[in-house]
C-alpha atoms as a PDB file:
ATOM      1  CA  UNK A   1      -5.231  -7.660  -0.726  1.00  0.00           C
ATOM      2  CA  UNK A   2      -7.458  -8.100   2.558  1.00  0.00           C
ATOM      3  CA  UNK A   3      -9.436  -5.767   4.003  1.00  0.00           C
ATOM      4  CA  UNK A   4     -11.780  -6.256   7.379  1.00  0.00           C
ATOM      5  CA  UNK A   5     -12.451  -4.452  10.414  1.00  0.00           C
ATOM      6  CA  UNK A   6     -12.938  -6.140  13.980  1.00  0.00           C
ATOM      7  CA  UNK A   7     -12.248  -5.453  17.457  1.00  0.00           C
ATOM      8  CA  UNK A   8      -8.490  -5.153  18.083  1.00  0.00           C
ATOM      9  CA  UNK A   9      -8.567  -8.764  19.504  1.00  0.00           C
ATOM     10  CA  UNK A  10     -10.217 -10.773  16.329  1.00  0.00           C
ATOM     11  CA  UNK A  11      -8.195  -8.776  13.854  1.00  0.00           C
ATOM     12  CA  UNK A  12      -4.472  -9.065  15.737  1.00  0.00           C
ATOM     13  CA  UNK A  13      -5.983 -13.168  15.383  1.00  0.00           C
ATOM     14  CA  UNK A  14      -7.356 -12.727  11.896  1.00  0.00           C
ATOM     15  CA  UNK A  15      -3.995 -11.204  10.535  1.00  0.00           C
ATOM     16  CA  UNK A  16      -2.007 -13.690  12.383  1.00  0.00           C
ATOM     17  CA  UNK A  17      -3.474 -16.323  11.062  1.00  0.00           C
ATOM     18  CA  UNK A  18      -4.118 -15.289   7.332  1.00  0.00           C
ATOM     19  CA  UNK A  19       0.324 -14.149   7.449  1.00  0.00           C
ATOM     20  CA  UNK A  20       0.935 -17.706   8.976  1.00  0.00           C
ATOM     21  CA  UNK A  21      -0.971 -19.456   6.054  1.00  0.00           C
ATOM     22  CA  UNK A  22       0.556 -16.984   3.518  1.00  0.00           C
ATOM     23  CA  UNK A  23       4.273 -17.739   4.556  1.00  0.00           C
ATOM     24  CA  UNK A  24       3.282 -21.370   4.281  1.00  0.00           C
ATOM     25  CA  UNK A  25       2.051 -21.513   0.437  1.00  0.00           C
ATOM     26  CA  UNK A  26       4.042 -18.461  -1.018  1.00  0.00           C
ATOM     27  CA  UNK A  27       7.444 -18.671  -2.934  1.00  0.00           C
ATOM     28  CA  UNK A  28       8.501 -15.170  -3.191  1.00  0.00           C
ATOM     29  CA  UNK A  29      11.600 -16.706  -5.879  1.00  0.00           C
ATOM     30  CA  UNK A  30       8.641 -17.945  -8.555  1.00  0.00           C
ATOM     31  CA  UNK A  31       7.034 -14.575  -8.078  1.00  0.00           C
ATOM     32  CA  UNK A  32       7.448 -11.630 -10.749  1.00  0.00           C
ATOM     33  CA  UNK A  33       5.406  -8.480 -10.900  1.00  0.00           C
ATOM     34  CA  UNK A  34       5.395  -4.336 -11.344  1.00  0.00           C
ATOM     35  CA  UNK A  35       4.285  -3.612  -7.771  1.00  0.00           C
ATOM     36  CA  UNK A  36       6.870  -3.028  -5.486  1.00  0.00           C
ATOM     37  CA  UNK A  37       7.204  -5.927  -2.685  1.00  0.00           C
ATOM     38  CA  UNK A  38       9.505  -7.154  -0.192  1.00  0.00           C
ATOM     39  CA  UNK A  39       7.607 -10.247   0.582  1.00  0.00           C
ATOM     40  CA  UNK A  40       4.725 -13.016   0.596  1.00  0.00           C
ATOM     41  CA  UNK A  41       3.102 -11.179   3.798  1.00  0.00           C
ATOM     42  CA  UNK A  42       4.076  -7.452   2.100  1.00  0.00           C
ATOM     43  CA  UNK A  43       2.755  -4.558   4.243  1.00  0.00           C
ATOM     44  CA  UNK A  44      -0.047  -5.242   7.219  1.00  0.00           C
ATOM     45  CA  UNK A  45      -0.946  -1.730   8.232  1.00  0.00           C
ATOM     46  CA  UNK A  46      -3.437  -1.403  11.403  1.00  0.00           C
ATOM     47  CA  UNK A  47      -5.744   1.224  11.185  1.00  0.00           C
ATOM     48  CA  UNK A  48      -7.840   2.990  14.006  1.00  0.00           C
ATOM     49  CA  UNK A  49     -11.422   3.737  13.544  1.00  0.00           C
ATOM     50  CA  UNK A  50     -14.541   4.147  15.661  1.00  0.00           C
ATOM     51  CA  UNK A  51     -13.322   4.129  19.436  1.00  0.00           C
ATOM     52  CA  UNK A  52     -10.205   3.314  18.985  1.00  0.00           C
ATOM     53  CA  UNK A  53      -6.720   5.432  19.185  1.00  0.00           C
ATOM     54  CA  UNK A  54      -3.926   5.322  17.454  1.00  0.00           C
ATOM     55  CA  UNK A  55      -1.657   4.176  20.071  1.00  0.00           C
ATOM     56  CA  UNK A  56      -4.073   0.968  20.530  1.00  0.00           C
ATOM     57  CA  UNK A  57      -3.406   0.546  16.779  1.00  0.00           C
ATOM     58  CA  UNK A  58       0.362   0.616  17.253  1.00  0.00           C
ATOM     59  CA  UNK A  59       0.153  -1.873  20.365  1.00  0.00           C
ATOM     60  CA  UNK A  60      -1.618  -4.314  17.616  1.00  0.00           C
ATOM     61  CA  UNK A  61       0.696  -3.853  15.216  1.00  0.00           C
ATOM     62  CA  UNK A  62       3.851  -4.756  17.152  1.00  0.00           C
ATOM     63  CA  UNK A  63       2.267  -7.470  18.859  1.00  0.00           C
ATOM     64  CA  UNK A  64       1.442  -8.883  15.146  1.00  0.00           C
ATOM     65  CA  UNK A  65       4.673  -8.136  14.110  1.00  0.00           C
ATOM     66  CA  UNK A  66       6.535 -10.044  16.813  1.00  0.00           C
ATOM     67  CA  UNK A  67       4.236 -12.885  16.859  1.00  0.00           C
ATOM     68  CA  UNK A  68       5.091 -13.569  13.445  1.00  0.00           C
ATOM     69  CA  UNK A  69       8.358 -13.294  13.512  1.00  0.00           C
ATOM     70  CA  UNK A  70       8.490 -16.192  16.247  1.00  0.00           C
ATOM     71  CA  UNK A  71       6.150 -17.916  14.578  1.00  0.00           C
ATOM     72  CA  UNK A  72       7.331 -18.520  10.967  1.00  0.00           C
ATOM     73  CA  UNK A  73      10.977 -16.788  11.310  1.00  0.00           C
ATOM     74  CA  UNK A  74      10.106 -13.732   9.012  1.00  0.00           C
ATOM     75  CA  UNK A  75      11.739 -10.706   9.630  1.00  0.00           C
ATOM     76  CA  UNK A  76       9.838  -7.426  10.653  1.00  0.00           C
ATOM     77  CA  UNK A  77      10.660  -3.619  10.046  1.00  0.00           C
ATOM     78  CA  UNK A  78       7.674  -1.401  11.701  1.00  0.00           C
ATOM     79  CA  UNK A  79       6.849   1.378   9.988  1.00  0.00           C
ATOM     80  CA  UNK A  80       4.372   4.536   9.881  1.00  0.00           C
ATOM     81  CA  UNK A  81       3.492   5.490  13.456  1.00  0.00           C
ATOM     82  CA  UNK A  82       4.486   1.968  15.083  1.00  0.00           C
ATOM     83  CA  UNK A  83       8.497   2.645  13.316  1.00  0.00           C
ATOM     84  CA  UNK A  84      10.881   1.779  15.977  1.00  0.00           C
ATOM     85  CA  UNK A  85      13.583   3.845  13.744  1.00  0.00           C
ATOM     86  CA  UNK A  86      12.792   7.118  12.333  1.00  0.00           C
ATOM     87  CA  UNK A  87      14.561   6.351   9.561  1.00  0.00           C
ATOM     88  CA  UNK A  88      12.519   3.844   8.323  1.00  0.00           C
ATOM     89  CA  UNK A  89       9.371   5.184   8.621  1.00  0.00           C
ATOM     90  CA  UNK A  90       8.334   5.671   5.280  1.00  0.00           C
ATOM     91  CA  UNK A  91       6.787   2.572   3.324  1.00  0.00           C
ATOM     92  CA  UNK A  92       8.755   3.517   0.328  1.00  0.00           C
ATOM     93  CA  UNK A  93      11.814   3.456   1.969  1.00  0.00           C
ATOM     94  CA  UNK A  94      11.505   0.023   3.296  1.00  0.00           C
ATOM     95  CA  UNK A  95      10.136  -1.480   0.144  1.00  0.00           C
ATOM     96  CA  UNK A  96      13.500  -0.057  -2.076  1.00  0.00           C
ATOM     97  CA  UNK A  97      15.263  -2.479  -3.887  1.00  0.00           C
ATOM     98  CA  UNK A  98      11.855  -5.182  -3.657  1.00  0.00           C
ATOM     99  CA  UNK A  99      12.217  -8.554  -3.143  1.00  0.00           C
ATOM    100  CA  UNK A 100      15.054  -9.535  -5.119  1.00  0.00           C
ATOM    101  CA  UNK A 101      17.514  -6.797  -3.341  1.00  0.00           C
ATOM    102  CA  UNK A 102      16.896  -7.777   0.346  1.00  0.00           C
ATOM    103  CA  UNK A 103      19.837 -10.269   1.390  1.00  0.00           C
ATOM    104  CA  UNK A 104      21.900  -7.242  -0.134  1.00  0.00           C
ATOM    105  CA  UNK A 105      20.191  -4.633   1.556  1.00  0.00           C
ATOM    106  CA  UNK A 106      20.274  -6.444   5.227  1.00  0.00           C
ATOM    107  CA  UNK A 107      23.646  -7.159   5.449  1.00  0.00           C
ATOM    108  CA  UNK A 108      23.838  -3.437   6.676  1.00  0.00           C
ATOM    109  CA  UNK A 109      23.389  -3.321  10.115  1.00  0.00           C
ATOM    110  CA  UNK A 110      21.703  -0.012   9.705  1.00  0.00           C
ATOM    111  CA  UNK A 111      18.924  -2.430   7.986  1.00  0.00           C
ATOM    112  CA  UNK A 112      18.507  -5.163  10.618  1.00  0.00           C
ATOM    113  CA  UNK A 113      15.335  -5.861  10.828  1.00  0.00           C
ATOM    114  CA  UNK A 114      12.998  -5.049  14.118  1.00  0.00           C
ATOM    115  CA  UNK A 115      12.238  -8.306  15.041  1.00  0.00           C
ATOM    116  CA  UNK A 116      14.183 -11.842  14.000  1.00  0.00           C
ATOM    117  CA  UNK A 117      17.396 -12.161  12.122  1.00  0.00           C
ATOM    118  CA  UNK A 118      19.870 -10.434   9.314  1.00  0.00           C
ATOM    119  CA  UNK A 119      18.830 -12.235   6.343  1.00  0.00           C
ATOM    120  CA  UNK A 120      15.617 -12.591   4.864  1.00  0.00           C
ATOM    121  CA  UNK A 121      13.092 -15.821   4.958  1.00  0.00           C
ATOM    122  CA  UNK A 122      13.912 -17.870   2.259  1.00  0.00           C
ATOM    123  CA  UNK A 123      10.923 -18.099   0.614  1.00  0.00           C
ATOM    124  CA  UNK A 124       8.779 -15.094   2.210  1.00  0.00           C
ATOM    125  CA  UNK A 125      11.268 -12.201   2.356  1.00  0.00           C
ATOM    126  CA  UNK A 126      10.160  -9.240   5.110  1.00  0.00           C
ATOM    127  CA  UNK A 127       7.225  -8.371   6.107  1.00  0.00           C
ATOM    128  CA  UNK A 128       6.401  -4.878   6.805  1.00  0.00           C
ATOM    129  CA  UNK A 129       3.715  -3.892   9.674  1.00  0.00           C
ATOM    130  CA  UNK A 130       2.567  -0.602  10.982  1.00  0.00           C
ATOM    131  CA  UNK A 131      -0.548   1.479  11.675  1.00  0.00           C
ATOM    132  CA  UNK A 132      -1.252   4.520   9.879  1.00  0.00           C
ATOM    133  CA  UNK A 133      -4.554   6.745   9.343  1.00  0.00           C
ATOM    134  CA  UNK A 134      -6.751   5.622   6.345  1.00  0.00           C
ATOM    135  CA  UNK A 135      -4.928   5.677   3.214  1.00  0.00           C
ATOM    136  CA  UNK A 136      -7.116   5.380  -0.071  1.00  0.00           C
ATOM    137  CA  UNK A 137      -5.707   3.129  -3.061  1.00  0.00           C
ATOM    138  CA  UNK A 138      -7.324   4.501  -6.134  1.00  0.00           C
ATOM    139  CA  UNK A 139      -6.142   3.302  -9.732  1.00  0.00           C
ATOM    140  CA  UNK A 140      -6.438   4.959 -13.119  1.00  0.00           C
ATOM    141  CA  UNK A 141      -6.936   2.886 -16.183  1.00  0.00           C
ATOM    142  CA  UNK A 142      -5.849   4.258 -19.020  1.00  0.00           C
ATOM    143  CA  UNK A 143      -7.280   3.740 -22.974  1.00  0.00           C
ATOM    144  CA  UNK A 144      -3.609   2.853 -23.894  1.00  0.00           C
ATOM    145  CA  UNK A 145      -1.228   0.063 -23.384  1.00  0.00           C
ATOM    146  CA  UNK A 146       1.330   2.654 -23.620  1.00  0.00           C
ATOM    147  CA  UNK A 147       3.292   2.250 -20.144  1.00  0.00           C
ATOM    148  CA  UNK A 148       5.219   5.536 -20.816  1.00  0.00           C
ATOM    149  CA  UNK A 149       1.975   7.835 -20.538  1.00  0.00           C
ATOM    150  CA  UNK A 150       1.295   6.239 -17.363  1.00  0.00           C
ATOM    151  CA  UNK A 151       4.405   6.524 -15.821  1.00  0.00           C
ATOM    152  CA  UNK A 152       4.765  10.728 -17.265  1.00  0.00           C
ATOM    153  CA  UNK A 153       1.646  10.709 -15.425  1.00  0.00           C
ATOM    154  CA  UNK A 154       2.390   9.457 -12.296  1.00  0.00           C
ATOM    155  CA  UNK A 155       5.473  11.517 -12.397  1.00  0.00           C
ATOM    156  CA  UNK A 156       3.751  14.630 -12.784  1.00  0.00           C
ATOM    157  CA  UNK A 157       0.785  14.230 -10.108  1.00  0.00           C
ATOM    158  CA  UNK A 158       3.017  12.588  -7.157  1.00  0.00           C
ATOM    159  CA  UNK A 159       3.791  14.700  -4.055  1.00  0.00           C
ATOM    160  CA  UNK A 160       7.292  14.686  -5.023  1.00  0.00           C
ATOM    161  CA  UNK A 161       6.969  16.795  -8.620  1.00  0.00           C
ATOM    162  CA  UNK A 162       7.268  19.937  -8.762  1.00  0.00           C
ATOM    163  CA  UNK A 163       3.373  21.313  -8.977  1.00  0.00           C
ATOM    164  CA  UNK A 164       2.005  17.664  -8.148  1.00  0.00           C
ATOM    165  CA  UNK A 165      -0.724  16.878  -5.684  1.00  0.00           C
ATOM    166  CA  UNK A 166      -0.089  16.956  -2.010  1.00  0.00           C
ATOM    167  CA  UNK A 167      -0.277  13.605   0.102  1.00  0.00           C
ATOM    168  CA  UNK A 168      -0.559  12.058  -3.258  1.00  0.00           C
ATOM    169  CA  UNK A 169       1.947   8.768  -4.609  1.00  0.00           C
ATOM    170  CA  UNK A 170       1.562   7.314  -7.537  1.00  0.00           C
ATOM    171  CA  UNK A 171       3.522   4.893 -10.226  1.00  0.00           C
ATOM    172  CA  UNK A 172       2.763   3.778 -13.623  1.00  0.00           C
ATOM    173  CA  UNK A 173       2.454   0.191 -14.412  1.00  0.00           C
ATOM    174  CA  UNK A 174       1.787  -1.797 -17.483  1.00  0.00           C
ATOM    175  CA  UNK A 175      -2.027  -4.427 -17.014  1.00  0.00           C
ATOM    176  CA  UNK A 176      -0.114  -7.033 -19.629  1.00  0.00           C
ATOM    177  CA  UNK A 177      -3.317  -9.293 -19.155  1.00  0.00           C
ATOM    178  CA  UNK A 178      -5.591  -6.452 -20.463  1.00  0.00           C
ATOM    179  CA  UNK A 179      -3.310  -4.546 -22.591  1.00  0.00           C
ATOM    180  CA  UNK A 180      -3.551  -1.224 -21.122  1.00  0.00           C
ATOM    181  CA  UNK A 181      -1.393   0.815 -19.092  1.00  0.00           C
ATOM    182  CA  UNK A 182      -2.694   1.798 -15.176  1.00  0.00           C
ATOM    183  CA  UNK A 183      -1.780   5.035 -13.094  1.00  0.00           C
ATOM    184  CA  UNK A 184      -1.397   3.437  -9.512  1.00  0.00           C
ATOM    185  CA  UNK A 185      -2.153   6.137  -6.471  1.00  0.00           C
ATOM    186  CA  UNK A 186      -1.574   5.725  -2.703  1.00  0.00           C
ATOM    187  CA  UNK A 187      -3.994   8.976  -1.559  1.00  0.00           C
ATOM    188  CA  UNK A 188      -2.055   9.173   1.948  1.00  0.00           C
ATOM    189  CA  UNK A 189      -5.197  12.017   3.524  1.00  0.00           C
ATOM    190  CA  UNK A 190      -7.950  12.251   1.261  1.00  0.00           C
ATOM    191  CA  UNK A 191      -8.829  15.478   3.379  1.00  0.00           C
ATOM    192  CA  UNK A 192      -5.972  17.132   1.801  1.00  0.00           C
ATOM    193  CA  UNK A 193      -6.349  15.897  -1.804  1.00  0.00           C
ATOM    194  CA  UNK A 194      -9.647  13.957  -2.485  1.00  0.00           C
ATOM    195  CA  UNK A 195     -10.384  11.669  -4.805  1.00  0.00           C
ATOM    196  CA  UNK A 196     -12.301  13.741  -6.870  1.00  0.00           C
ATOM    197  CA  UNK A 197      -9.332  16.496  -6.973  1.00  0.00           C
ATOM    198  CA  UNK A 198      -7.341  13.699  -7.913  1.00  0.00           C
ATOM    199  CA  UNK A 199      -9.209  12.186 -10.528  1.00  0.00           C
ATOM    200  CA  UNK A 200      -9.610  15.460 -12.467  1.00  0.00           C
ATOM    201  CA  UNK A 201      -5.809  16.165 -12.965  1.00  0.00           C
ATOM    202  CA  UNK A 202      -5.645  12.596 -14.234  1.00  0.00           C
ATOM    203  CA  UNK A 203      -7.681  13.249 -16.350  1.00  0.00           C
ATOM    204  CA  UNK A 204      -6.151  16.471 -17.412  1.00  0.00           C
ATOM    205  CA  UNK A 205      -2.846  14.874 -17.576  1.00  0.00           C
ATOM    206  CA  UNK A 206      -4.056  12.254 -19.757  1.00  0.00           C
ATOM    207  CA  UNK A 207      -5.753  14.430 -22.749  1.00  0.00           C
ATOM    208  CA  UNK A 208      -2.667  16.289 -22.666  1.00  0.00           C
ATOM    209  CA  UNK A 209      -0.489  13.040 -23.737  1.00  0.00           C
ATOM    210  CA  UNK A 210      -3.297  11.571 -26.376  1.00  0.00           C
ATOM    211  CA  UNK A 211      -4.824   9.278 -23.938  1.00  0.00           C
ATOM    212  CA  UNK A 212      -8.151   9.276 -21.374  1.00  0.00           C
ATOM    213  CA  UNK A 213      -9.239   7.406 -18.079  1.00  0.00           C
ATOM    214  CA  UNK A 214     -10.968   4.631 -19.142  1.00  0.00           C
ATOM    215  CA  UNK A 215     -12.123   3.559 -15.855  1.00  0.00           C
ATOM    216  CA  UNK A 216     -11.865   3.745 -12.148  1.00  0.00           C
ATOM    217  CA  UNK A 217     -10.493   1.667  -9.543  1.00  0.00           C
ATOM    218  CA  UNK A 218     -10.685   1.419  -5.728  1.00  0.00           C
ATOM    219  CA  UNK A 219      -8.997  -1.116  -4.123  1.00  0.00           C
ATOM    220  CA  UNK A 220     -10.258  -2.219  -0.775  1.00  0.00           C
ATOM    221  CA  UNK A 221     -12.014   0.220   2.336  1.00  0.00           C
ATOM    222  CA  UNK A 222     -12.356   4.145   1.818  1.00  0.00           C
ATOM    223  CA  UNK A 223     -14.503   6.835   4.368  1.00  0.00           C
ATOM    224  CA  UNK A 224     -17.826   7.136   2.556  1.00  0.00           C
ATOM    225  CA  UNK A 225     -16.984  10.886   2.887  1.00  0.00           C
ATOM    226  CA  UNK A 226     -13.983  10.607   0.924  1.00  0.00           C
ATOM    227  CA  UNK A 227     -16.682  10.504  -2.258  1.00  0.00           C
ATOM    228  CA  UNK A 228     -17.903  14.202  -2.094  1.00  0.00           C
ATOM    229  CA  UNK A 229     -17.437  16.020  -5.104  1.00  0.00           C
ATOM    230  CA  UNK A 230     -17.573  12.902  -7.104  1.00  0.00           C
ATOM    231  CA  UNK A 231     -19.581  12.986 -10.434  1.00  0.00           C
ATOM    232  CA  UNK A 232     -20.411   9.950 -10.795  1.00  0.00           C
ATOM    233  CA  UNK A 233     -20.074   5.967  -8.782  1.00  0.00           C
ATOM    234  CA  UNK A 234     -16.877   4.547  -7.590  1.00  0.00           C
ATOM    235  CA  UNK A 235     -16.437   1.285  -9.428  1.00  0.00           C
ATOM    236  CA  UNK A 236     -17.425   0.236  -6.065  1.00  0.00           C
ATOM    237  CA  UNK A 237     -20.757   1.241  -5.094  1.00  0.00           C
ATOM    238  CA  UNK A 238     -21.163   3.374  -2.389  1.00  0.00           C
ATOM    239  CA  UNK A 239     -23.299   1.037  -0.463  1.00  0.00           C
ATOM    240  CA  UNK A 240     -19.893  -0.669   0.339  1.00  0.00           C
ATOM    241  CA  UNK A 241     -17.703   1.816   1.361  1.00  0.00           C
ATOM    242  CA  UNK A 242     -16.930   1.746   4.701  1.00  0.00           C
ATOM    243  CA  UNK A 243     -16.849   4.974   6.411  1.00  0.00           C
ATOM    244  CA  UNK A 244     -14.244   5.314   8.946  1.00  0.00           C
ATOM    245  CA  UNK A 245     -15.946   8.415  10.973  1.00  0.00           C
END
């Protein structure tokens, strides 16, 4: 994962160049994983911050999107707030079936991609590309290997439950390397549900199956605001959050 904020013009080049390069050296058929994926260039989301809209966040991403397309062949669905189809809109939605589902998937025409051809690259599948508000990707590790807690976890804290958290996704995968089992969260507005919120039915959820939060994880960028409440340091200090006010 790459974070890094620019003016529109050096990141549209940045991305461009860093998908290019990733197309080039990554064989989506040797890859295997947990994560959902659809590709070696998975999901580019643009994101507006200081001075910019949202709409000049949307221009960037389809003028990514297409460049790409004609410039190594991958296919490109849009999706959040630059989606060309309703329909497709939701990350989830486009990722269904991963990587190994996609020639199946885009043989219906209701799935042609938004830019280039019917069948995916070879080699580097789809590539997803949007823009979308600041989204916070904040991992539990658990004290247990036990992929079952994780996942009865995840199922009872995700927006979708019945009683779970509101702009809140969240899967649970198995950290083979380390032996323990990880509670994966997308926090979609951390206005709604902040970390903190989120971290203490985690932790709830977890006594209640045996197990306990063994430590934090925040993957890439969050607002430095997103933090208040919390009772003690992200795994990343605060010095480098990036706050997106």
């Amino acid at each position: 994962m790459f974070t890094y904020v620019g003016a529109p013009d050096v990141v549209e080049r940045a991305t461009l160049a860093l998908s290019r390069l990733a197309v080039e050296r990554i064989d989506m058929r040797a890859h295997h994983g947990v994560h959902p994926r659809v590709g070696a260039v998975d999901v580019v989301p643009f994101i507006p911050v200081r001075g910019l809209s949202m709409a000049e966040a949307v221009d960037s991403a389809r003028r990514v999107g297409r460049a790409l397309c004609e410039a190594t062949s991958v296919p490109v669905f849009f999706y959040a707030e630059a989606a060309a189809d309703p329909a497709r809109r939701e990350l989830p939605v486009v990722r269904w079936g991963g990587f190994e589902r996609l020639a199946e998937r885009l043989v219906d025409p209701q799935w042609r991609p938004d830019c280039g051809g019917p069948a995916p690259h070879p080699t580097a599948g789809v590539s997803v590309i949007g823009a979308r508000g600041p989204l916070i990707a904040f991992n539990a590790m658990l004290d247990t290997g036990d992929v079952a807690v994780a996942k009865a976890i995840a199922a009872a804290i995700r927006e979708s439950a019945p009683g779970g958290l509101a702009a809140v996704r969240a899967i649970g995968v198995p950290l083979a390397s380390r032996g323990l089992a990880q509670v994966a969260m997308n926090l979609l507005d951390y206005r709604v549900t902040p970390p903190a919120a989120v971290a203490g039915r985690v932790e709830r959820e977890a006594r209640s199956r045996g197990a306990s939060v063994r430590e934090w994880e925040l993957v890439g960028c969050a607002p430095a605001d997103a933090w208040t409440g919390w009772r003690e340091a992200p795994v990343v200090p605060p010095s480098r959050l990036l706050s997106f006010e």
